[in-house]
Protein backbone atom coordinates (compact mmCIF):
# COMPACT_ATOMS: atom_id res chain seq x y z
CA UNK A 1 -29.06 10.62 -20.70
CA UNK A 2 -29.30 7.23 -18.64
CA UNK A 3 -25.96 8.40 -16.30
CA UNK A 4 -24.18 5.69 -18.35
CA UNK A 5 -20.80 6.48 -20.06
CA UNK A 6 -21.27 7.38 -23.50
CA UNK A 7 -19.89 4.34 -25.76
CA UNK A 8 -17.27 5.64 -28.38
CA UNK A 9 -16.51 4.03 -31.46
CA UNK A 10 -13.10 2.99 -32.91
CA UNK A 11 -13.23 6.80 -35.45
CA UNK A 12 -13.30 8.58 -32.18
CA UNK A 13 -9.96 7.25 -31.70
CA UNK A 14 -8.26 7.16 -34.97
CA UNK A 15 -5.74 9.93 -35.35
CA UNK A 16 -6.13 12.55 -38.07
CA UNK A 17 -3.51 11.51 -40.54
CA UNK A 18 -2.60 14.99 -42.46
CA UNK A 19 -2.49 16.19 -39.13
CA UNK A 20 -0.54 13.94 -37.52
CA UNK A 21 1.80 14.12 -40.65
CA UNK A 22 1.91 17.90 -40.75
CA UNK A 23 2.89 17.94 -36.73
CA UNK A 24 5.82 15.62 -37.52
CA UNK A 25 6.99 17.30 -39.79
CA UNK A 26 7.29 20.89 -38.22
CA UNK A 27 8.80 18.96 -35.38
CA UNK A 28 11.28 17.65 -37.43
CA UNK A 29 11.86 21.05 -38.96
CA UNK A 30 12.36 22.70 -35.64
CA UNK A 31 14.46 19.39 -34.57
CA UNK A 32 16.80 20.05 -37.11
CA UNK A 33 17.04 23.87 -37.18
CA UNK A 34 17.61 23.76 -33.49
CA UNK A 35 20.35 21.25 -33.66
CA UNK A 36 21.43 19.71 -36.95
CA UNK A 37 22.88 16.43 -35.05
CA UNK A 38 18.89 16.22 -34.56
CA UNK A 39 18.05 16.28 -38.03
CA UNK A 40 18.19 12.66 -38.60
CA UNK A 41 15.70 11.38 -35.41
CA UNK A 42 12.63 9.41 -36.05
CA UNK A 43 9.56 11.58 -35.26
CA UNK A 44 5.97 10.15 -35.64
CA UNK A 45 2.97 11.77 -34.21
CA UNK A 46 -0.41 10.65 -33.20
CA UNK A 47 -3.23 12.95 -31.76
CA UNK A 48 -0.74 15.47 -30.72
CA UNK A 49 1.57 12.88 -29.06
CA UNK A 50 5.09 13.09 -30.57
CA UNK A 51 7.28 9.82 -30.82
CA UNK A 52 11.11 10.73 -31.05
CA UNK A 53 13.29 7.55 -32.15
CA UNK A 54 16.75 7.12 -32.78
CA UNK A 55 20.33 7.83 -31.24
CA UNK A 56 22.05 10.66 -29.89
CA UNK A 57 25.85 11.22 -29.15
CA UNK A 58 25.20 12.35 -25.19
CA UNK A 59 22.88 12.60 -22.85
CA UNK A 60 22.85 16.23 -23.16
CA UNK A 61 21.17 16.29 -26.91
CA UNK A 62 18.21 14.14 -25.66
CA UNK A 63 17.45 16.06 -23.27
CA UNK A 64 17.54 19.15 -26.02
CA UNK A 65 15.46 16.74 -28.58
CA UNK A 66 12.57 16.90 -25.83
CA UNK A 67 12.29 19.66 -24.96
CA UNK A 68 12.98 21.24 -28.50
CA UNK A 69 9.78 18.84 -29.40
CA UNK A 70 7.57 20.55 -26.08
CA UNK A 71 8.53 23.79 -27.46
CA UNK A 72 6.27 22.85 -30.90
CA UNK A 73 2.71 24.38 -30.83
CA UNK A 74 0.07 21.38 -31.17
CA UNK A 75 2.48 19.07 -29.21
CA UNK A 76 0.64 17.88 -26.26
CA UNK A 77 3.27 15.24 -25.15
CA UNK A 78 6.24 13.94 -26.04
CA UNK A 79 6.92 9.81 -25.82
CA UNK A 80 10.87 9.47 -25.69
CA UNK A 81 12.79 6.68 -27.33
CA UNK A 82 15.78 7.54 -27.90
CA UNK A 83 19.10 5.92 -27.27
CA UNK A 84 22.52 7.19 -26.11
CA UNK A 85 25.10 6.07 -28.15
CA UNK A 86 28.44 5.50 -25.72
CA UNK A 87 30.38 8.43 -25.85
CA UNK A 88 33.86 7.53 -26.14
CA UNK A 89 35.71 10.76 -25.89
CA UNK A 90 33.98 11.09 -22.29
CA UNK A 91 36.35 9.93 -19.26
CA UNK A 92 35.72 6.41 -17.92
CA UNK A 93 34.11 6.41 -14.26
CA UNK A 94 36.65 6.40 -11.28
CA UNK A 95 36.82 2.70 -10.12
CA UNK A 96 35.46 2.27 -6.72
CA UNK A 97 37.97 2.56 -3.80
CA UNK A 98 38.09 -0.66 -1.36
């Protein structure tokens, strides 16, 4: 031990695929159990970090996509891209009084 930080090499930082795979896919699973208007995100994991892509009708079902993805064991974060499609049954915002 010199006191100098250890150098790492470029395996310590390559996910492990089947697992990576495997956590996806019980995300996925619980995604789509949970909600089915889920069951067609993107999910894509990488050393416990989840990646959820796609679009969702309201604001409201991200939100649930999130945390639905926390709630997986072996998740250690989750990385949100997802979009909001415009909801056009909602009300249009008040215009703003002069």
């Amino acid at each position: 031990m010199n006191g100098l930080p250890q150098q790492r090499s470029a395996q310590d930082f390559t996910p492990m695929d089947a697992e990576d795979r495997e956590l996806a896919a019980r995300v996925r699973l619980y995604l789509g159990t949970t909600r089915p208007a889920l069951a067609s995100l993107g999910v894509d994991a990488a050393c416990g970090c989840v990646y959820l892509r796609g679009q969702v009708g309201t604001f409201h079902l991200r939100q649930l996509a999130i945390a639905a993805a926390r709630r997986v064991a072996g998740v250690r974060d989750v990385v949100d891209e997802l979009t909001v499609s415009a909801d056009r049954s909602a009300p249009s915002p008040l215009p703003a009084s002069s």
